[in-house]
PDB file of N, CA and C in Angstrom:
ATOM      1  N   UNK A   1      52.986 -10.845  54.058  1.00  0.00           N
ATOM      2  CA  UNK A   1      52.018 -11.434  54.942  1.00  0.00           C
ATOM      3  C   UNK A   1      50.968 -10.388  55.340  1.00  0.00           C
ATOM      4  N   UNK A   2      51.491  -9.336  55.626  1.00  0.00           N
ATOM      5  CA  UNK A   2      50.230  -7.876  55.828  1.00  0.00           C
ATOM      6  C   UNK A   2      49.585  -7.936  54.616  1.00  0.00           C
ATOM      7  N   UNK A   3      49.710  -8.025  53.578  1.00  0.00           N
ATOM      8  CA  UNK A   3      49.214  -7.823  52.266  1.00  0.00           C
ATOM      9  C   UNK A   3      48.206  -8.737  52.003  1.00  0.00           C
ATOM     10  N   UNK A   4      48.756 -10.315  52.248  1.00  0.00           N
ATOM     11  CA  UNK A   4      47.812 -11.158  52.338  1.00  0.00           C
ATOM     12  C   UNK A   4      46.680 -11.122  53.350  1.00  0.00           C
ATOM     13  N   UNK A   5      46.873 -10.625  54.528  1.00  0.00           N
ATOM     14  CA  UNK A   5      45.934 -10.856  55.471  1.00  0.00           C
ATOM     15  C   UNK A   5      45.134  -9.226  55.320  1.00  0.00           C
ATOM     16  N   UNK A   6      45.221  -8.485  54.671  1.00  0.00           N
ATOM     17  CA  UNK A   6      44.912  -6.493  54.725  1.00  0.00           C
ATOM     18  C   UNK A   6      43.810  -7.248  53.655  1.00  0.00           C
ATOM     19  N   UNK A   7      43.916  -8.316  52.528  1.00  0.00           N
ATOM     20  CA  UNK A   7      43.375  -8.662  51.349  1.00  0.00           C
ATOM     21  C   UNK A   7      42.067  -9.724  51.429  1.00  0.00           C
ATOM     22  N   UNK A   8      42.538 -10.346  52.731  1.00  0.00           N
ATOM     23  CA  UNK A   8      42.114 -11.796  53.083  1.00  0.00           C
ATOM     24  C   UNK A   8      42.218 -12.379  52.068  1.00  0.00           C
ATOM     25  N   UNK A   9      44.093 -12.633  51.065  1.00  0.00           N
ATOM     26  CA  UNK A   9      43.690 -13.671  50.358  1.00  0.00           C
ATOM     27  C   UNK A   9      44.658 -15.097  51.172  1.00  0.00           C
ATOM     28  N   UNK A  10      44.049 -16.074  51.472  1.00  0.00           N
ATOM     29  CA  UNK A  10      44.315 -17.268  52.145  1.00  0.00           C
ATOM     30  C   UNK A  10      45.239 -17.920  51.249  1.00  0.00           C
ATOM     31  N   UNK A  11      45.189 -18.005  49.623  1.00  0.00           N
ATOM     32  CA  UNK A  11      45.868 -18.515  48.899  1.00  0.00           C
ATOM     33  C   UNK A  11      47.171 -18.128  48.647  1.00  0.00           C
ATOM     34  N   UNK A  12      47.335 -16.685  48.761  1.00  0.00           N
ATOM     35  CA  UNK A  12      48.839 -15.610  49.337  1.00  0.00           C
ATOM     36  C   UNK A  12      49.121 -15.715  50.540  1.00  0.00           C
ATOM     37  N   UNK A  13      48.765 -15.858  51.966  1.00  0.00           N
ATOM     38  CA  UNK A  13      49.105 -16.337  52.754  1.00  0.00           C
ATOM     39  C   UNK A  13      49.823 -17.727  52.744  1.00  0.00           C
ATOM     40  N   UNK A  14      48.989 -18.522  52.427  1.00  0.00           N
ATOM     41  CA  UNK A  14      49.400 -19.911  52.371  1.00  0.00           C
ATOM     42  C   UNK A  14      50.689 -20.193  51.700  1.00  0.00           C
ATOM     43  N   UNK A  15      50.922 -19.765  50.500  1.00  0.00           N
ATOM     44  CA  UNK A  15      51.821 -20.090  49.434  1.00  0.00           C
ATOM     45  C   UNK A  15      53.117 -19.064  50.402  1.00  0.00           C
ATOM     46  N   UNK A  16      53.144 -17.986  51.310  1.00  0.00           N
ATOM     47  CA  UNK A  16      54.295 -17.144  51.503  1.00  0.00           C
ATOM     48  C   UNK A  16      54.155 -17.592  53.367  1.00  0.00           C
ATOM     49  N   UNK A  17      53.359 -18.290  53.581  1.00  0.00           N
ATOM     50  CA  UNK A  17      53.844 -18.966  55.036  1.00  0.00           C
ATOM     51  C   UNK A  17      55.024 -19.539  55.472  1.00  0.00           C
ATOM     52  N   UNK A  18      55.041 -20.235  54.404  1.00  0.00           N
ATOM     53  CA  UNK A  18      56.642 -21.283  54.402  1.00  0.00           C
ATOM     54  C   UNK A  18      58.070 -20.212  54.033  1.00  0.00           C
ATOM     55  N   UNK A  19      57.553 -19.250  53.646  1.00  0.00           N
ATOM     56  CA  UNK A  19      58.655 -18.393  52.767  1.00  0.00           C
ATOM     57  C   UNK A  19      58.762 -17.639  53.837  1.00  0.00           C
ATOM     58  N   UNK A  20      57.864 -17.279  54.629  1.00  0.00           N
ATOM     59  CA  UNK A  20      58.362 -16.176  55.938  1.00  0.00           C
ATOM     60  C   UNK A  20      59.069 -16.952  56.839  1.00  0.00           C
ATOM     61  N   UNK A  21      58.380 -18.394  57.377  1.00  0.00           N
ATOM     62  CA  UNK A  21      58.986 -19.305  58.105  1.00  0.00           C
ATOM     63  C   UNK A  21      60.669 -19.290  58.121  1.00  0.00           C
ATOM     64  N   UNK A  22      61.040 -19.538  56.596  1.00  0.00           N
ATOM     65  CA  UNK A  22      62.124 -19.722  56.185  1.00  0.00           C
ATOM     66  C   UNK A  22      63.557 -18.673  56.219  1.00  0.00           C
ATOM     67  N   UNK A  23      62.670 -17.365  56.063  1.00  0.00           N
ATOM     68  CA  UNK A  23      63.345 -15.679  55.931  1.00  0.00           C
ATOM     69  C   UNK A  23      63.151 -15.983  57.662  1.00  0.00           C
ATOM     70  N   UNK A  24      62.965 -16.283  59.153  1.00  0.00           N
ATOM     71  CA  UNK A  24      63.319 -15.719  59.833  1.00  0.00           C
ATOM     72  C   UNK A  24      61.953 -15.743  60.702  1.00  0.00           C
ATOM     73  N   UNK A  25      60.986 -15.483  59.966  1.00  0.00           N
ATOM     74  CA  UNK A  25      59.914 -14.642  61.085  1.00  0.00           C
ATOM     75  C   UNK A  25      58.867 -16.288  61.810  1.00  0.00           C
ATOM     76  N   UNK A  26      58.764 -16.198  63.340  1.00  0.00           N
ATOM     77  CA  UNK A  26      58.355 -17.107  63.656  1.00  0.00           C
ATOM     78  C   UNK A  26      57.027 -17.239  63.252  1.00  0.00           C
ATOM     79  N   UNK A  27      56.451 -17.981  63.896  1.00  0.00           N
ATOM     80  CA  UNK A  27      55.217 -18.723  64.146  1.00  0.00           C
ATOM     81  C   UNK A  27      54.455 -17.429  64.671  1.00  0.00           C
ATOM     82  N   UNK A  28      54.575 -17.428  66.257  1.00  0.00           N
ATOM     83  CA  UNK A  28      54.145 -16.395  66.838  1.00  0.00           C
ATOM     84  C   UNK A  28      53.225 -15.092  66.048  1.00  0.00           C
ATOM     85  N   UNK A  29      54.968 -14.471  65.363  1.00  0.00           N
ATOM     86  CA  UNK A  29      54.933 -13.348  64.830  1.00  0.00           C
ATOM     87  C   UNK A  29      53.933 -13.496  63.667  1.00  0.00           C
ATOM     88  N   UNK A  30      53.571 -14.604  63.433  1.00  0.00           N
ATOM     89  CA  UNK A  30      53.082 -14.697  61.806  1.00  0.00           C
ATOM     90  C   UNK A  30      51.854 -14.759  62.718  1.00  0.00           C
ATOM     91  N   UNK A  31      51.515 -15.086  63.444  1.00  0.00           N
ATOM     92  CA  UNK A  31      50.017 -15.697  63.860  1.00  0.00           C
ATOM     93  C   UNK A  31      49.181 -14.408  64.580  1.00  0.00           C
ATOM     94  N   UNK A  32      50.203 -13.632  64.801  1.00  0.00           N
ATOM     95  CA  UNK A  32      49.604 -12.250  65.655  1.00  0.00           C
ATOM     96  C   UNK A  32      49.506 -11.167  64.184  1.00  0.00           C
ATOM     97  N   UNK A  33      50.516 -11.103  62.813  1.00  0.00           N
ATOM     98  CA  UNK A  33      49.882 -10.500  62.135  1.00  0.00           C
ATOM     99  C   UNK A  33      48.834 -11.304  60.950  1.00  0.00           C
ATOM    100  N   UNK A  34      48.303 -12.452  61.510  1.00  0.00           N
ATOM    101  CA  UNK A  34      46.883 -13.074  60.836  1.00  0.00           C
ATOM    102  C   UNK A  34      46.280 -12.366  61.551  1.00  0.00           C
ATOM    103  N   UNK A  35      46.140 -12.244  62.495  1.00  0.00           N
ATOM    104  CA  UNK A  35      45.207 -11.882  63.516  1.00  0.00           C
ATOM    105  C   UNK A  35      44.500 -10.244  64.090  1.00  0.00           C
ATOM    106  N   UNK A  36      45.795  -9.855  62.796  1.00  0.00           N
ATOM    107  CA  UNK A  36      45.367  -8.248  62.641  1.00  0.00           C
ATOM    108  C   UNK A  36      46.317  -7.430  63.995  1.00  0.00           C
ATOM    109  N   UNK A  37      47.011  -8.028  65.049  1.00  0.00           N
ATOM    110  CA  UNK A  37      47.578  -7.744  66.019  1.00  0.00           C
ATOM    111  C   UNK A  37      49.229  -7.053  65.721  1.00  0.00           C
ATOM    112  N   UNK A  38      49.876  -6.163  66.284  1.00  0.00           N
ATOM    113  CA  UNK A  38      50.771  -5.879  66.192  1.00  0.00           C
ATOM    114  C   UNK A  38      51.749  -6.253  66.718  1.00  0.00           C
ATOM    115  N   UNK A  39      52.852  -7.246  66.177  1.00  0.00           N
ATOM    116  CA  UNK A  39      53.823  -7.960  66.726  1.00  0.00           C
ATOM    117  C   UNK A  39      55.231  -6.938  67.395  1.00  0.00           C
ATOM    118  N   UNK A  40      55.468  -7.989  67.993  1.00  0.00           N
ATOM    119  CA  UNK A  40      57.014  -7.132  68.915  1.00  0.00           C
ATOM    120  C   UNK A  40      58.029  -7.675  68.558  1.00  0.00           C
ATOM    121  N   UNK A  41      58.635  -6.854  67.126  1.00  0.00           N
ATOM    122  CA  UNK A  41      59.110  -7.649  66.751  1.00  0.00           C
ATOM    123  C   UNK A  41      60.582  -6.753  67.081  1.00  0.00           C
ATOM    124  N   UNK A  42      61.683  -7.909  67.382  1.00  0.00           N
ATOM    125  CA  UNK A  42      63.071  -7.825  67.905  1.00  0.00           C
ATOM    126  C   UNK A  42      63.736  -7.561  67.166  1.00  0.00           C
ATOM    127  N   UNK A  43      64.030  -7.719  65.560  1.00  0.00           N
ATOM    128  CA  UNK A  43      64.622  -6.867  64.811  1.00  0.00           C
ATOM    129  C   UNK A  43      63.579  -5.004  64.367  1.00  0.00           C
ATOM    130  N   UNK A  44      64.190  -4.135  64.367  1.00  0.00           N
ATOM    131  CA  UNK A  44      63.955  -2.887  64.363  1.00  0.00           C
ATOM    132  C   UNK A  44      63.645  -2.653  62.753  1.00  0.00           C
ATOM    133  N   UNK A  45      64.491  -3.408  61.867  1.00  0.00           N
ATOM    134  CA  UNK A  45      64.055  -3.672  60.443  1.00  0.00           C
ATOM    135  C   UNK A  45      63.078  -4.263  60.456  1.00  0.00           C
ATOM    136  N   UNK A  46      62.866  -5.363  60.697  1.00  0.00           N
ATOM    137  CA  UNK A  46      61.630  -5.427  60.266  1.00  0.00           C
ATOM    138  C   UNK A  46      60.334  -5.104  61.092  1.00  0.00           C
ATOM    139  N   UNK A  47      60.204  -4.875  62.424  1.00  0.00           N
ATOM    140  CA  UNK A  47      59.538  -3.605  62.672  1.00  0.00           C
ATOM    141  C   UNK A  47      58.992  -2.738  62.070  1.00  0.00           C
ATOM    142  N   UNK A  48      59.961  -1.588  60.942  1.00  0.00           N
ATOM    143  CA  UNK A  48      60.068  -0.527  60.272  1.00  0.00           C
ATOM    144  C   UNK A  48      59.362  -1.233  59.130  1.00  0.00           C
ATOM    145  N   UNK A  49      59.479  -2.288  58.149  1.00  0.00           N
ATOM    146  CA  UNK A  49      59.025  -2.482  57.017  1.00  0.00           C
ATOM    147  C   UNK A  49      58.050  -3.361  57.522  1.00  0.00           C
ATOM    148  N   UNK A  50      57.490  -3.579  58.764  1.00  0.00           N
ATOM    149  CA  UNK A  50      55.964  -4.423  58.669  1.00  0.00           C
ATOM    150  C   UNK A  50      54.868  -2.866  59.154  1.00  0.00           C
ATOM    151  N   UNK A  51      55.888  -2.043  59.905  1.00  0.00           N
ATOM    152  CA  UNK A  51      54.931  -0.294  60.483  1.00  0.00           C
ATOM    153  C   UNK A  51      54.598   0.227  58.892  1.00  0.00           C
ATOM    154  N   UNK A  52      55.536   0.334  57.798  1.00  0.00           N
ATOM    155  CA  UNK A  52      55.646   1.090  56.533  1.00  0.00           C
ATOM    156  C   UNK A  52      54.675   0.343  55.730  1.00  0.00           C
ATOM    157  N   UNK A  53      54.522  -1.196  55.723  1.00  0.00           N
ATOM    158  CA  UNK A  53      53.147  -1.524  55.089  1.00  0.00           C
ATOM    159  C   UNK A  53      52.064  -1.794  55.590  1.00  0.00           C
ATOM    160  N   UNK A  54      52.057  -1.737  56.937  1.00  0.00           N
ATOM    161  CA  UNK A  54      50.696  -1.778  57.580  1.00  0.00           C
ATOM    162  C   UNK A  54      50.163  -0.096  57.098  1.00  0.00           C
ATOM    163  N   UNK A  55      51.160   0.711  57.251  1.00  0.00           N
ATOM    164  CA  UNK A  55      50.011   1.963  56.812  1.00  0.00           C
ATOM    165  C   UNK A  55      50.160   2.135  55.579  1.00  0.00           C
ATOM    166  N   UNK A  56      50.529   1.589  54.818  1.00  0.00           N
ATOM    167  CA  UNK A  56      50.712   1.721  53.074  1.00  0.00           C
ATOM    168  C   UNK A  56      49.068   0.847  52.903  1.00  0.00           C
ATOM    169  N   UNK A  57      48.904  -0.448  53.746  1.00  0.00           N
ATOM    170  CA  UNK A  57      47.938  -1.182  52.952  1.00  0.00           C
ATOM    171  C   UNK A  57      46.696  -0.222  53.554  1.00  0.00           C
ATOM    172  N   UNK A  58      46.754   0.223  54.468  1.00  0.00           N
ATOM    173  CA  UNK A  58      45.394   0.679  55.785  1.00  0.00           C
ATOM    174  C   UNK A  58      44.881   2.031  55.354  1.00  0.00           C
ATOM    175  N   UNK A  59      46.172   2.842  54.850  1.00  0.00           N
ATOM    176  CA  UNK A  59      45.246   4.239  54.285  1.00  0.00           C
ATOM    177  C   UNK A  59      46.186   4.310  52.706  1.00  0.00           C
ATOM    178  N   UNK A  60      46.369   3.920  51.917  1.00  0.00           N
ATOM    179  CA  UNK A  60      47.227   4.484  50.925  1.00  0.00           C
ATOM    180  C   UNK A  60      48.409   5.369  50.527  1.00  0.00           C
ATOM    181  N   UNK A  61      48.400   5.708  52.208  1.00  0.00           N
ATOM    182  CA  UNK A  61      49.826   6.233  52.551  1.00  0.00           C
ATOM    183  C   UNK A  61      50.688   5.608  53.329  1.00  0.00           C
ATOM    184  N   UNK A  62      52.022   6.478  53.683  1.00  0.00           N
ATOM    185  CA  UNK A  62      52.671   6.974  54.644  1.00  0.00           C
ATOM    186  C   UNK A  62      52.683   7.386  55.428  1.00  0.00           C
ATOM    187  N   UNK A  63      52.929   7.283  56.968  1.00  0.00           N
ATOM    188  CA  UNK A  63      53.249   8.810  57.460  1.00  0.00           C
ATOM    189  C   UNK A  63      55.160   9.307  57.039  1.00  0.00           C
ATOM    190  N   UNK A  64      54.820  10.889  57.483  1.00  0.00           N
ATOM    191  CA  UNK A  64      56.372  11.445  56.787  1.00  0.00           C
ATOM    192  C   UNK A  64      57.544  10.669  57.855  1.00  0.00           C
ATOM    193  N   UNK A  65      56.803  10.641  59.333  1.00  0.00           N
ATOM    194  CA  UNK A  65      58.247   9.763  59.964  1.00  0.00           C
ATOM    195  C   UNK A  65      58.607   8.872  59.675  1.00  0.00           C
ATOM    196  N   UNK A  66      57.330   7.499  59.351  1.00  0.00           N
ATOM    197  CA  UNK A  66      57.911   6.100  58.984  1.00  0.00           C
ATOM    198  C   UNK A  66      58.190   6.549  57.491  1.00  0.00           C
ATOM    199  N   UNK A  67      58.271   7.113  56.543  1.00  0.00           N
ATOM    200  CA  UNK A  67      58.578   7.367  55.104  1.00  0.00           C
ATOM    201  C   UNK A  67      60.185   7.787  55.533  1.00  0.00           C
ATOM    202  N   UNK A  68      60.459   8.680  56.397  1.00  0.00           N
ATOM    203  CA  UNK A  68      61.822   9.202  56.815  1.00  0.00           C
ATOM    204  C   UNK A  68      62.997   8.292  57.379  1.00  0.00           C
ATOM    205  N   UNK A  69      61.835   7.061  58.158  1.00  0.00           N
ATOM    206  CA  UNK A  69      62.944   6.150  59.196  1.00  0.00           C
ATOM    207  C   UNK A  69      63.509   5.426  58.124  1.00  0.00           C
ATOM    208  N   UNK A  70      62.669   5.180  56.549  1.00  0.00           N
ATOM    209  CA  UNK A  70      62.536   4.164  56.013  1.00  0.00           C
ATOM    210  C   UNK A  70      63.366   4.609  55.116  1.00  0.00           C
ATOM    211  N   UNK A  71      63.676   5.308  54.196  1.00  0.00           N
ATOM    212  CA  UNK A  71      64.651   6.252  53.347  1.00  0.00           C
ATOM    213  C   UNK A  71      65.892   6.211  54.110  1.00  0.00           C
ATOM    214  N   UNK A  72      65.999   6.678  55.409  1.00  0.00           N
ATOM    215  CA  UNK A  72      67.210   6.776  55.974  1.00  0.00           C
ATOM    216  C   UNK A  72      68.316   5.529  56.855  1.00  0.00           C
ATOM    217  N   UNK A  73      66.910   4.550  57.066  1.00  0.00           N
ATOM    218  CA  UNK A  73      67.500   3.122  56.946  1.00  0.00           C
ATOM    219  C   UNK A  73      68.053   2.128  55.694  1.00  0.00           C
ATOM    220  N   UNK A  74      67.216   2.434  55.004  1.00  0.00           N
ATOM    221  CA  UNK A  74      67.459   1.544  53.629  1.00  0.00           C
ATOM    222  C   UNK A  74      67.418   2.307  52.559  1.00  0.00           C
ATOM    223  N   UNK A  75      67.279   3.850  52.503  1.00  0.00           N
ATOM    224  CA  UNK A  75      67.302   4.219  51.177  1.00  0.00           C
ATOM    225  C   UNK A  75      66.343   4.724  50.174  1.00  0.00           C
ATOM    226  N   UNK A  76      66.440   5.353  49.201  1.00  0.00           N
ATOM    227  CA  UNK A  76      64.883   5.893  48.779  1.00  0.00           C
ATOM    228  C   UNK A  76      64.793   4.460  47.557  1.00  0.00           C
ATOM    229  N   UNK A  77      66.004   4.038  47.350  1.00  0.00           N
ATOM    230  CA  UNK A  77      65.693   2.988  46.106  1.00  0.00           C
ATOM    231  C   UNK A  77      65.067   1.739  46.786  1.00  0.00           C
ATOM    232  N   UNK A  78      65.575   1.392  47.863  1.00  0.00           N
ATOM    233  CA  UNK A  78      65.033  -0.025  48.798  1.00  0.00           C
ATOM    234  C   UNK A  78      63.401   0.314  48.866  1.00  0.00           C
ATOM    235  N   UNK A  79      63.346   1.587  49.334  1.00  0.00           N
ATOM    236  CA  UNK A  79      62.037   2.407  49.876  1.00  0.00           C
ATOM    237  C   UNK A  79      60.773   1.857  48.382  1.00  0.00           C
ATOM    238  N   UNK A  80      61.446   2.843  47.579  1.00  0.00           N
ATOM    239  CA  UNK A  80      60.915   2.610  46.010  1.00  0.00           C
ATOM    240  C   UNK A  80      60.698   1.199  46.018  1.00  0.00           C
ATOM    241  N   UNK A  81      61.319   0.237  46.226  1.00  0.00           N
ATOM    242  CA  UNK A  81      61.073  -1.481  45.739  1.00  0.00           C
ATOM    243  C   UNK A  81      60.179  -2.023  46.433  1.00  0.00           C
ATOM    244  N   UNK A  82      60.134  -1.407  48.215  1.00  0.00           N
ATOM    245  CA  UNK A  82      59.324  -2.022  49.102  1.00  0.00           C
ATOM    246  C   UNK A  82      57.693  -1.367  48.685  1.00  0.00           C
ATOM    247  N   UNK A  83      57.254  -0.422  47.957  1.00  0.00           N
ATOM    248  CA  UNK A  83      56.106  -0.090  47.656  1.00  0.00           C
ATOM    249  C   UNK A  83      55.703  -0.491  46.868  1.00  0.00           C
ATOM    250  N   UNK A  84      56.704  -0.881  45.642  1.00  0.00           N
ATOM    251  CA  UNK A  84      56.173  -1.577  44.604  1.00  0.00           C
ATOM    252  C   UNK A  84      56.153  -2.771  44.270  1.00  0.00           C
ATOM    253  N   UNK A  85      56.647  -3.933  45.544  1.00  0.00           N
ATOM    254  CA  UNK A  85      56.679  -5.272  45.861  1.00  0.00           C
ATOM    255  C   UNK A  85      55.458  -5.078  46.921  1.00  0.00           C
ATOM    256  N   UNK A  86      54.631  -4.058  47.657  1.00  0.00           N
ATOM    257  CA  UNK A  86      53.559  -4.086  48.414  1.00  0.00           C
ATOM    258  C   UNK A  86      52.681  -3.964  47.006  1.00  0.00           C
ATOM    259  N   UNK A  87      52.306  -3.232  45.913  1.00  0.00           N
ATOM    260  CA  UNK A  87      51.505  -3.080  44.918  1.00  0.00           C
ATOM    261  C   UNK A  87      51.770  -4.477  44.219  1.00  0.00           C
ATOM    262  N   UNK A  88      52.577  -5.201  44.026  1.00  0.00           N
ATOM    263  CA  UNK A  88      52.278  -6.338  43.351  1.00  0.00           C
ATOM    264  C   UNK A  88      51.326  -7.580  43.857  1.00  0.00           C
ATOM    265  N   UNK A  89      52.010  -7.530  45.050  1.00  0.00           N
ATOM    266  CA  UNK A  89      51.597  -8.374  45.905  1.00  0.00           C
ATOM    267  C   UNK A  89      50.297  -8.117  46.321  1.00  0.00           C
ATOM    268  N   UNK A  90      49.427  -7.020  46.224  1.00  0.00           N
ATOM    269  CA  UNK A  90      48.371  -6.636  46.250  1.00  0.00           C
ATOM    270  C   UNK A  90      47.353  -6.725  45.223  1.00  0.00           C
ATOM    271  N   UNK A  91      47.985  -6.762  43.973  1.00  0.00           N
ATOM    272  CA  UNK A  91      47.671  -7.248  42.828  1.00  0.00           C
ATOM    273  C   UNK A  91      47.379  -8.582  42.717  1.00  0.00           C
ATOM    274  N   UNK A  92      48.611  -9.532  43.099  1.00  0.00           N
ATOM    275  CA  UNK A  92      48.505 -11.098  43.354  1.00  0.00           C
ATOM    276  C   UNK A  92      46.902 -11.276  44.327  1.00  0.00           C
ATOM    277  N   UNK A  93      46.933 -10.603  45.106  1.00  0.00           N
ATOM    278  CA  UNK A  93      45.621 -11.048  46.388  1.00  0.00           C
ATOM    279  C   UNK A  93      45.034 -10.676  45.434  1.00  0.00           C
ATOM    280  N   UNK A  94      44.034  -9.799  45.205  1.00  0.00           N
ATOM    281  CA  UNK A  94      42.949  -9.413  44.261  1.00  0.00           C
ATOM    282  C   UNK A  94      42.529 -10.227  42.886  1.00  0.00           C
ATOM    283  N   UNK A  95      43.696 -10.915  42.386  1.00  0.00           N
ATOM    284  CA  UNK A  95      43.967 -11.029  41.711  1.00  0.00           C
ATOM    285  C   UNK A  95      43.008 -12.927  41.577  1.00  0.00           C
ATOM    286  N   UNK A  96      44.121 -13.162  42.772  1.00  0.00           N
ATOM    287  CA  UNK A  96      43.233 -14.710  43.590  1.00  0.00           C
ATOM    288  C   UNK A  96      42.129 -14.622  43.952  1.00  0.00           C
ATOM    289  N   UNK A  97      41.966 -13.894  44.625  1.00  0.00           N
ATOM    290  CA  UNK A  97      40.405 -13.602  45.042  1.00  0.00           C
ATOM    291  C   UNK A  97      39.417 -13.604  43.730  1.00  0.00           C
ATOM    292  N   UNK A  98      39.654 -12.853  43.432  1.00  0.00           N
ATOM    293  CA  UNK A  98      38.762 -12.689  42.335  1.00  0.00           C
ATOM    294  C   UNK A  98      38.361 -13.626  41.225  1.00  0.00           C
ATOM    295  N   UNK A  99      39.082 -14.439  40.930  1.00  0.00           N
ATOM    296  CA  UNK A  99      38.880 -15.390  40.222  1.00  0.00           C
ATOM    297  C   UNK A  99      39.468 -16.967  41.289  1.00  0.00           C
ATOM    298  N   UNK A 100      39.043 -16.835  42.476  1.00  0.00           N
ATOM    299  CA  UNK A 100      39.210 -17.698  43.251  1.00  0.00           C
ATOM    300  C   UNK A 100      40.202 -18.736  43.248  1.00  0.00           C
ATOM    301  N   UNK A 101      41.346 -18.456  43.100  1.00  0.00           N
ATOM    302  CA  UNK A 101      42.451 -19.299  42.756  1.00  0.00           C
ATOM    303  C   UNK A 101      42.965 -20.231  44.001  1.00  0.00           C
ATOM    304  N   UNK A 102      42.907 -21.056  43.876  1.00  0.00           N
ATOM    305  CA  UNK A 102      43.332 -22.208  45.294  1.00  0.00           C
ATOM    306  C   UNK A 102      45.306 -22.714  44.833  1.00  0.00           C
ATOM    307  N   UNK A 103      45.506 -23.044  46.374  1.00  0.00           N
ATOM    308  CA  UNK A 103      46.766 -23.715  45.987  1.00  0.00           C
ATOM    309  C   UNK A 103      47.262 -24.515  44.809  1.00  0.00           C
ATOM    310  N   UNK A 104      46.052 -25.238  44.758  1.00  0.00           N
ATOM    311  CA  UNK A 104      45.844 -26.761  43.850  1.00  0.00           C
ATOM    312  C   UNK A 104      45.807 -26.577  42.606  1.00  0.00           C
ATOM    313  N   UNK A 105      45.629 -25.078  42.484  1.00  0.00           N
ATOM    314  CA  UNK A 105      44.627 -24.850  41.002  1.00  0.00           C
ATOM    315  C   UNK A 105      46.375 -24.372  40.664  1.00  0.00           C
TER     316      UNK A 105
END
């Protein structure tokens, strides 16, 4: 959902609305990160992996603490998957955008 909204692609939003809905994350939470706002969010996981791609999408990094919380919570292999499921998914937005892809289509 950071990915979609860091991208503004509406068509990745849309299609992974129902899919966040479903994994857990409310309304609320979804509507404050459309909105570019930083949610309070009550699990500490996902906290950690919405802090780790908000600055993955915002500067192309890390910082070394959230890179550290994130390795030592889940691992350097989880770590490894969550960057390269943020690069796909970044791919997907650009991807729509660019050749303007709608739900429908």
């Amino acid at each position: 959902m950071v990915t979609a909204v860091h991208w503004r692609s509406n068509t990745e939003w849309n299609i992974h609305y129902r899919i966040a809905r479903e994994a857990g994350l409310s309304e609320s939470i979804l509507e404050l990160i459309r909105a570019g706002a930083s949610p309070d969010f009550g699990d500490p996981e996902e906290r950690l992996v919405y802090h780790f791609t908000k600055q993955l999408q915002d500067s192309g990094r890390v910082s070394d603490r959230i890179f550290n919380q994130a390795v030592e919570r889940f691992g350097l292999r989880i770590v490894t998957n969550l960057v390269v499921l943020i690069g796909y998914y970044t791919s997907v937005a650009m991807t729509l955008n660019v050749f303007e892809i709608g739900i429908d289509e």
